[in-house]
Protein backbone atom coordinates (compact mmCIF):
# COMPACT_ATOMS: atom_id res chain seq x y z
CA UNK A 1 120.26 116.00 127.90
CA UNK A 2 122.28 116.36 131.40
CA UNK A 3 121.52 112.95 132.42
CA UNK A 4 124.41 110.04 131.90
CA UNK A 5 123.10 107.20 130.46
CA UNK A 6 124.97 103.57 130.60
CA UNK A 7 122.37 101.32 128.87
CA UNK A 8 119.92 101.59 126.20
CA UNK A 9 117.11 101.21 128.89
CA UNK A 10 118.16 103.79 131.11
CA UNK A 11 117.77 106.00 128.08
CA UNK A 12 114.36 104.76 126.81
CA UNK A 13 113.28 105.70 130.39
CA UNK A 14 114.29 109.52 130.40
CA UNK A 15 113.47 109.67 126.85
CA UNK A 16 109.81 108.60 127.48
CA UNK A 17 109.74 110.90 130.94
CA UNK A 18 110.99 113.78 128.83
CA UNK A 19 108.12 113.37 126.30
CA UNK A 20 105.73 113.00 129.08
CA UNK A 21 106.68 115.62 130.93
CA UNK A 22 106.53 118.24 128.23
CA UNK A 23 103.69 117.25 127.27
CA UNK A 24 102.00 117.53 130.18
CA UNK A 25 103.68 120.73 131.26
CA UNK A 26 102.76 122.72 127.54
CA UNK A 27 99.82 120.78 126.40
CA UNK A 28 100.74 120.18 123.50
CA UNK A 29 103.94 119.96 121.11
CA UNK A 30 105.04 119.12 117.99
CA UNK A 31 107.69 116.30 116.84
CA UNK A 32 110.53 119.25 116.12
CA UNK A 33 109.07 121.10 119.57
CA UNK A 34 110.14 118.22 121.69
CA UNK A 35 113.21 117.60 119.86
CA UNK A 36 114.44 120.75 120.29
CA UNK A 37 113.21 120.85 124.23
CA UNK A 38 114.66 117.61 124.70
CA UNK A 39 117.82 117.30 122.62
CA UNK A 40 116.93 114.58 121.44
CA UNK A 41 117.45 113.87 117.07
CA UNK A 42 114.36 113.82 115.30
CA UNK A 43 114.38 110.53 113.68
CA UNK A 44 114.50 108.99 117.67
CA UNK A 45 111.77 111.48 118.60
CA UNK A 46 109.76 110.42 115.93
CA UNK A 47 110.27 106.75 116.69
CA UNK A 48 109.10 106.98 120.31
CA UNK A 49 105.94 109.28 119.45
CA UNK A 50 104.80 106.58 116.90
CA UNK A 51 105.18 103.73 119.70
CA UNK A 52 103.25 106.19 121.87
CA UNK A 53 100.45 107.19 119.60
CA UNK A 54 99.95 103.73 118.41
CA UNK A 55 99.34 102.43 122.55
CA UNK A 56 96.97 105.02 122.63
CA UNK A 57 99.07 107.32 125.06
CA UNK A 58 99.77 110.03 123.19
CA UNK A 59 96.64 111.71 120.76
CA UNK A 60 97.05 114.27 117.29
CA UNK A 61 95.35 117.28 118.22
CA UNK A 62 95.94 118.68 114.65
CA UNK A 63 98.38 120.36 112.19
CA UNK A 64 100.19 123.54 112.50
CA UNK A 65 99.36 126.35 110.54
CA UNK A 66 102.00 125.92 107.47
CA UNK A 67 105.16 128.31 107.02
CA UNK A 68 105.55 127.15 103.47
CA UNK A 69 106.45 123.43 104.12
CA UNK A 70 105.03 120.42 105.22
CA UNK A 71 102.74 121.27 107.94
CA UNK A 72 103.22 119.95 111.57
CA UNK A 73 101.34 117.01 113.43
CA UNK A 74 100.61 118.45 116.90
CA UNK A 75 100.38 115.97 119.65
CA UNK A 76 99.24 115.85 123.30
CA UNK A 77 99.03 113.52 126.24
CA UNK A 78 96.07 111.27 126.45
CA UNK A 79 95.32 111.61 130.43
CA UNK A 80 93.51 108.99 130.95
CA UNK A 81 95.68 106.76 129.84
CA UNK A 82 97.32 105.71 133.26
CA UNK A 83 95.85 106.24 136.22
CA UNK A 84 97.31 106.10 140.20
CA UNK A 85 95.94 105.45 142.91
CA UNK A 86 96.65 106.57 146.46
CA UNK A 87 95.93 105.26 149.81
CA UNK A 88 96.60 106.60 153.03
CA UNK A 89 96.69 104.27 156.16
CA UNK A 90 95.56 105.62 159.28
CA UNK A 91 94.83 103.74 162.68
CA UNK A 92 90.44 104.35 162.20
CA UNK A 93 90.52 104.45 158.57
CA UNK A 94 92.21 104.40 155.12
CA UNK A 95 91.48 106.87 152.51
CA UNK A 96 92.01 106.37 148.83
CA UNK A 97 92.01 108.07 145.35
CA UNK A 98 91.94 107.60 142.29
CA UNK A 99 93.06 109.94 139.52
CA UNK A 100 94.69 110.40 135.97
CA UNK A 101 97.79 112.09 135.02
CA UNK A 102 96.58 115.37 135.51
CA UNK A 103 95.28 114.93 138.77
CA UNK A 104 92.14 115.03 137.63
CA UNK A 105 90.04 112.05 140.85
CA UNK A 106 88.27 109.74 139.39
CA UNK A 107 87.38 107.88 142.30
CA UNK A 108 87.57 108.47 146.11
CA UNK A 109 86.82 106.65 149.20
CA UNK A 110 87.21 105.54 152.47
CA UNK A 111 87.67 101.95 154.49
CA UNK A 112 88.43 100.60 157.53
CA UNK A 113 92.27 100.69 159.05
CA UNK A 114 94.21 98.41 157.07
CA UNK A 115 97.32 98.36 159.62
CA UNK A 116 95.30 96.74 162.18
CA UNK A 117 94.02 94.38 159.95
CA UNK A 118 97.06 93.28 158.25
CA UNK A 119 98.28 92.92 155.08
CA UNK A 120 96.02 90.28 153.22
CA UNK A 121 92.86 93.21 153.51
CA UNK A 122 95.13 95.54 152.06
CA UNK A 123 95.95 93.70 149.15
CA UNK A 124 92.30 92.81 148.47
CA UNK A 125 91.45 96.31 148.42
CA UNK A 126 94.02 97.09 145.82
CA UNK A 127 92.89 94.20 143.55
CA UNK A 128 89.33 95.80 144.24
CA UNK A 129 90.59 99.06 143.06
CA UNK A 130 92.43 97.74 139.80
CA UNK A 131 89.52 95.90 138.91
CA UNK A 132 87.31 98.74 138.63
CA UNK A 133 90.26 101.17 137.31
CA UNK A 134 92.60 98.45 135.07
CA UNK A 135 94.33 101.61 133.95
CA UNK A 136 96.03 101.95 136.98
CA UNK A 137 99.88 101.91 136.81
CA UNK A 138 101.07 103.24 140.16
CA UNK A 139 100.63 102.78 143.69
CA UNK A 140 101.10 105.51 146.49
CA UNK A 141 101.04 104.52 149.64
CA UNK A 142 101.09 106.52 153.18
CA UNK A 143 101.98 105.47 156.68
CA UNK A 144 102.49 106.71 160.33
CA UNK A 145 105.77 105.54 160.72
CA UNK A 146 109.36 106.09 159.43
CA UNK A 147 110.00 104.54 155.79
CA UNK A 148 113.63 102.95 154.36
CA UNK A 149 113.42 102.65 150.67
CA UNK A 150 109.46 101.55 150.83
CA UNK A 151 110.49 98.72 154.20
CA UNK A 152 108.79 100.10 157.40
CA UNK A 153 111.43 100.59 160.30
CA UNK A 154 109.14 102.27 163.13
CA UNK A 155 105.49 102.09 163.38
CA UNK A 156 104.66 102.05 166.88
CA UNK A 157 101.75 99.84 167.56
CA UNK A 158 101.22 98.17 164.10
CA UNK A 159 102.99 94.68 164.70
CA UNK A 160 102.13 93.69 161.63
CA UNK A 161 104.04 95.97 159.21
CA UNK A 162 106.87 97.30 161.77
CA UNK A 163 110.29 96.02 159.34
CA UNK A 164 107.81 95.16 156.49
CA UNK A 165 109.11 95.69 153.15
CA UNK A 166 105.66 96.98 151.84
CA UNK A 167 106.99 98.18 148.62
CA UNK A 168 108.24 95.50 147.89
CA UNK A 169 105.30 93.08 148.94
CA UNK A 170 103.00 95.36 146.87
CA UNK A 171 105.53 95.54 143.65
CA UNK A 172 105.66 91.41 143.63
CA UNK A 173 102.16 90.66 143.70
CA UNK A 174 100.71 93.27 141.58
CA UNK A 175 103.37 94.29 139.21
CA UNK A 176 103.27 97.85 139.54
CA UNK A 177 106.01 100.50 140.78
CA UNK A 178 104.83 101.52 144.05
CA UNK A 179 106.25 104.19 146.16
CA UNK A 180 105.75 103.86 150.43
CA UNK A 181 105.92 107.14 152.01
CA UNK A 182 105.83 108.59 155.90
CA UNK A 183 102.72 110.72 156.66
CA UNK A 184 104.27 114.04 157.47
CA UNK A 185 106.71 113.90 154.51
CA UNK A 186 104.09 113.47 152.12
CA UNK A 187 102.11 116.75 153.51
CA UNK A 188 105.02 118.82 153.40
CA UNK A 189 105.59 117.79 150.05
CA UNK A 190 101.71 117.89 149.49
CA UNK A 191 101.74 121.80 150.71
CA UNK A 192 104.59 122.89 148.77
CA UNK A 193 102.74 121.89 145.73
CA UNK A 194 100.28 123.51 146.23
CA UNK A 195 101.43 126.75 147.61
CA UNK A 196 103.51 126.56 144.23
CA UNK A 197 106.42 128.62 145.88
CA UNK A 198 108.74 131.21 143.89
CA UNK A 199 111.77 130.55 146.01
CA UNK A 200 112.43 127.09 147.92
CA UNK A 201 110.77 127.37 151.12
CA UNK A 202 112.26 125.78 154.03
CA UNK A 203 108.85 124.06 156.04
CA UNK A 204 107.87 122.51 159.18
CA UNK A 205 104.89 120.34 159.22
CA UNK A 206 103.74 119.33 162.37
CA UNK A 207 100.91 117.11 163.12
CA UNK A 208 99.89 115.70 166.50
CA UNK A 209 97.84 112.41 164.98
CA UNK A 210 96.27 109.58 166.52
CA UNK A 211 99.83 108.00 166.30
CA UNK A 212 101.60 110.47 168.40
CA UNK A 213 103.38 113.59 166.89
CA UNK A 214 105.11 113.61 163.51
CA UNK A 215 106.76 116.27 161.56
CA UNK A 216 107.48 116.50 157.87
CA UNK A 217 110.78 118.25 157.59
CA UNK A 218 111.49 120.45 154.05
CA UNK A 219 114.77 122.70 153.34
CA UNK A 220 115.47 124.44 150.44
CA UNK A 221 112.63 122.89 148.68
CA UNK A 222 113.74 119.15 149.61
CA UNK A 223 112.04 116.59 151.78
CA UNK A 224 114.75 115.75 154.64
CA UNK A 225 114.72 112.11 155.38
CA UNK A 226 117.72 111.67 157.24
CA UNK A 227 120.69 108.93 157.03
CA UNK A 228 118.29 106.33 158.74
CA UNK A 229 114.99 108.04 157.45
CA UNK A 230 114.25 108.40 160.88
CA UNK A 231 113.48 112.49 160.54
CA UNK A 232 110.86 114.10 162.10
CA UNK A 233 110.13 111.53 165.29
CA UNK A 234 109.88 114.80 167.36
CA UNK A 235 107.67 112.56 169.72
CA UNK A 236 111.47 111.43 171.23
CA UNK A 237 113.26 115.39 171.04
CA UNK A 238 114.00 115.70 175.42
CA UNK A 239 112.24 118.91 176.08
CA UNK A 240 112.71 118.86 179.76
CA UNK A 241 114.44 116.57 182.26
CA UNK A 242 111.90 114.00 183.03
CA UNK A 243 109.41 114.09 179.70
CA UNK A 244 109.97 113.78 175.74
CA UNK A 245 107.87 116.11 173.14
CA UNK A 246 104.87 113.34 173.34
CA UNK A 247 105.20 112.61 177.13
CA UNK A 248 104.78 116.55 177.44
CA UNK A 249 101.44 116.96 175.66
CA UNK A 250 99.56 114.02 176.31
CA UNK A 251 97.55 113.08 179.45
CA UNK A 252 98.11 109.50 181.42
CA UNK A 253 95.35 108.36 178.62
CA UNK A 254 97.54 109.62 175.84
CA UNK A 255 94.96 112.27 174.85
CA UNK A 256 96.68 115.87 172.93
CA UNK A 257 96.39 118.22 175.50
CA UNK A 258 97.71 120.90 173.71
CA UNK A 259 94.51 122.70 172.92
CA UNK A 260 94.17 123.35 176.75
CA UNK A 261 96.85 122.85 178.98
CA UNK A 262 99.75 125.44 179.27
CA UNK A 263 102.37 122.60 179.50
CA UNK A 264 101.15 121.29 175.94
CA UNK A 265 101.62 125.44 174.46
CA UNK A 266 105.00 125.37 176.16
CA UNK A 267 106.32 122.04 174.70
CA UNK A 268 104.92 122.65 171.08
CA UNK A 269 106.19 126.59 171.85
CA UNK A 270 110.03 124.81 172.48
CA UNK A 271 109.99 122.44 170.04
CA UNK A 272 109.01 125.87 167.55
CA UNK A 273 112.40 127.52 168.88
CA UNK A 274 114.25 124.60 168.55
CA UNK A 275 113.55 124.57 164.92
CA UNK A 276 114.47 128.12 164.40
CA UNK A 277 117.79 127.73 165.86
CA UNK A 278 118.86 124.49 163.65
CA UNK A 279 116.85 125.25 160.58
CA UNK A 280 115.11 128.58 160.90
CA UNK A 281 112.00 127.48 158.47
CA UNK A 282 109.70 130.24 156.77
CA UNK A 283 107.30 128.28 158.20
CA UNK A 284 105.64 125.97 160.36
CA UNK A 285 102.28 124.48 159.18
CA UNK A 286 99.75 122.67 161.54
CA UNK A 287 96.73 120.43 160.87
CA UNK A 288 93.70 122.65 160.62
CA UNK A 289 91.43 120.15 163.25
CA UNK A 290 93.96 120.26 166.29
CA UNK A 291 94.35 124.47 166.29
CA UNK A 292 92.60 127.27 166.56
CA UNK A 293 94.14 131.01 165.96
CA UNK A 294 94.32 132.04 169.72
CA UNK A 295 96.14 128.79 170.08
CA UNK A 296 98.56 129.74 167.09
CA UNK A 297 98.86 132.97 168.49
CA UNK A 298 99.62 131.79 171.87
CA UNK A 299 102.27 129.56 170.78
CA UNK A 300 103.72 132.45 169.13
CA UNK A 301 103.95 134.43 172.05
CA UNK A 302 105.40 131.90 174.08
CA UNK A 303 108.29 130.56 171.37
CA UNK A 304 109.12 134.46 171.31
CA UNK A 305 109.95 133.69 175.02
CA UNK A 306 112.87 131.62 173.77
CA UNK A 307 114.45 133.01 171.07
CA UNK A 308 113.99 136.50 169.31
CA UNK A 309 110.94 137.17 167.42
CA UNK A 310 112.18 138.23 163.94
CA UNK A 311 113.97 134.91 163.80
CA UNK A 312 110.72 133.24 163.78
CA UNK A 313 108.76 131.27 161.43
CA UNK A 314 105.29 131.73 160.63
CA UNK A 315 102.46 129.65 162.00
CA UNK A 316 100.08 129.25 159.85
CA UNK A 317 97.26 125.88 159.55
CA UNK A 318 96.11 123.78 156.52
CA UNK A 319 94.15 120.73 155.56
CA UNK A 320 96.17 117.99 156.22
CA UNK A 321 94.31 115.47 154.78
CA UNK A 322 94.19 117.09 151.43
CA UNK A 323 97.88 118.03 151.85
CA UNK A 324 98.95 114.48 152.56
CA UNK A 325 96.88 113.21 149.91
CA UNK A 326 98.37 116.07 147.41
CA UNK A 327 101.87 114.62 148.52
CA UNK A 328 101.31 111.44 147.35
CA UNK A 329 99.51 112.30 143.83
CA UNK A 330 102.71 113.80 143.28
CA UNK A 331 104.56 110.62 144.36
CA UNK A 332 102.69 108.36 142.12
CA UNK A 333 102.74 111.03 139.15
CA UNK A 334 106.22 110.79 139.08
CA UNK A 335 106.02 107.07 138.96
CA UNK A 336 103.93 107.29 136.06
CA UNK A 337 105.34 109.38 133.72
CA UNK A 338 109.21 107.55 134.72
CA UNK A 339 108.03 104.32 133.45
CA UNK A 340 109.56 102.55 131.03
CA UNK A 341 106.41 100.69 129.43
CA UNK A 342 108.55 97.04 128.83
């Protein structure tokens, strides 16, 4: 194993994530199987397999087929074992899921907008949700604003949560690893999943909202946070002299224009070039709701105004709901399969 280990619990932890992980990723394995995957000795794989089947986490799905000797106990990962659940907060509403470690939903819903009603309604809703699913053992959560280690820095018209340490919050009164992510990272990362890529894909995700643009940032593969995890504010980049990205394409009432005002296909057209010439992405993925293809195409013509068209990325739309949703599944499945089970 590559990993350097300095205490005993630091080991149990990628010991159990390595059995998990395989597991999940072949099926099924013997006791030797993961030993050899993992480089890990026998006698400790055997140790940890018994502490797993004995919980109930990990099931025999049979013996091997014998080559002479003893035959081999197969085992595989019980999925419903642990569940997550995620919840994404929006200003009108806040959508939640439940699933197991394959991603398989058990539950899904929707309630009202949490940020404007503080945190108290949150937490009730969570206690609702572990009540009916006890088997939960991670939390995913999603916001509109810019997230430092699971505290909220920026979330423009939330009082309530702008510098709240949500993570933490949540991890005190529930005892669960949680994991607070921005909106527009969590698609990108969402997308990328699911596209299931060959090569790391350098994205743009860019998303208009009820909370004022956002963008979700990937290169090489990796979600770009920044040094202040303040990436992906576009609403502030200075497109012209007297208006920001946001001032350019919304109206006095702060209503997207884009769809049809010229202004709005220039400034989203700019901010397209822009990105070519610092990152030049593959690609640059809107929500499927706030375009239509002449509106894709016309935003290609006019970023091909500012910088040459082979240099371009592709414009392409998606469900962003299902993409953001996607992200953090794959948030809170990491969560589950790193704990540690003290």
């Amino acid at each position: 194993m590559s990993e350097k280990l300095s205490t005993p619990k630091e080991m149990k932890k990628v010991i159990l994530r390595g059995i998990r992980a395989t597991l999940l990723a072949s099926g099924s394995a013997t006791k030797v199987e993961l030993s050899e995957k993992l480089g890990i000795s026998f006698p400790t794989i055997s140790k940890f397999i018994t502490q797993l089947e004995n919980a109930g986490e990990l099931m025999s799905v049979g013996l091997d087929d014998s080559s002479g000797g003893r035959r081999a106990r197969r085992y595989a990962y019980n999925p419903d074992y642990q569940l997550g659940a995620t919840l994404f907060l929006e200003k009108t509403e806040t959508q939640y899921r439940i699933y197991n470690v394959l991603g398989e939903v058990k539950e899904k819903g929707t309630s009202s907008g949490f940020l404007q009603d503080g945190i108290e309604t949150l937490a009730k809703q969570i206690e609702s949700l572990i009540e009916r699913h006890p088997r939960i053992r991670s939390l995913a959560f999603g916001v509109p604003g810019s997230v430092n280690d699971g505290r909220i820095i920026y979330i423009p018209g939330y009082e309530k949560f702008q510098n709240f340490d949500l993570k933490g919050y949540i991890e005190a009164r529930f005892a669960l690893p949680v994991v607070v992510e921005n909106d527009m990272n969590a698609a990108v990362l969402g997308y990328y999943d699911k596209m299931d890529f060959r090569e790391n894909h350098s994205l743009i995700y860019l998303y208009f909202g009820q909370n004022g643009p956002g963008a979700g940032i990937m290169v090489n593969g990796n979600v770009v946070r920044g040094s202040t995890s303040f990436s992906g504010e576009v609403s502030f980049v200075p497109l012209y002299d007297e208006r920001n990205f946001q001032q350019a394409i919304t109206d006095a009432e702060g209503t997207v224009t884009v769809m049809h005002e010229t202004i709005g296909v220039d400034a989203v057209s700019r901010l397209v070039a822009s990105f070519t010439a610092i990152l030049n992405p593959n690609a640059v993925i809107f929500c499927r709701d706030e375009v239509t293809r002449d509106l894709l195409e016309a935003i290609a013509t006019r970023s091909a105004s500012y910088i040459a068209k082979e240099h371009l990325p592709k414009l392409t739309a998606s469900d962003w709901k299902e993409d953001y949703l996607n992200g953090l599944k794959k948030l809170g499945l990491h969560l589950m399969i790193s704990a540690n089970d003290d």
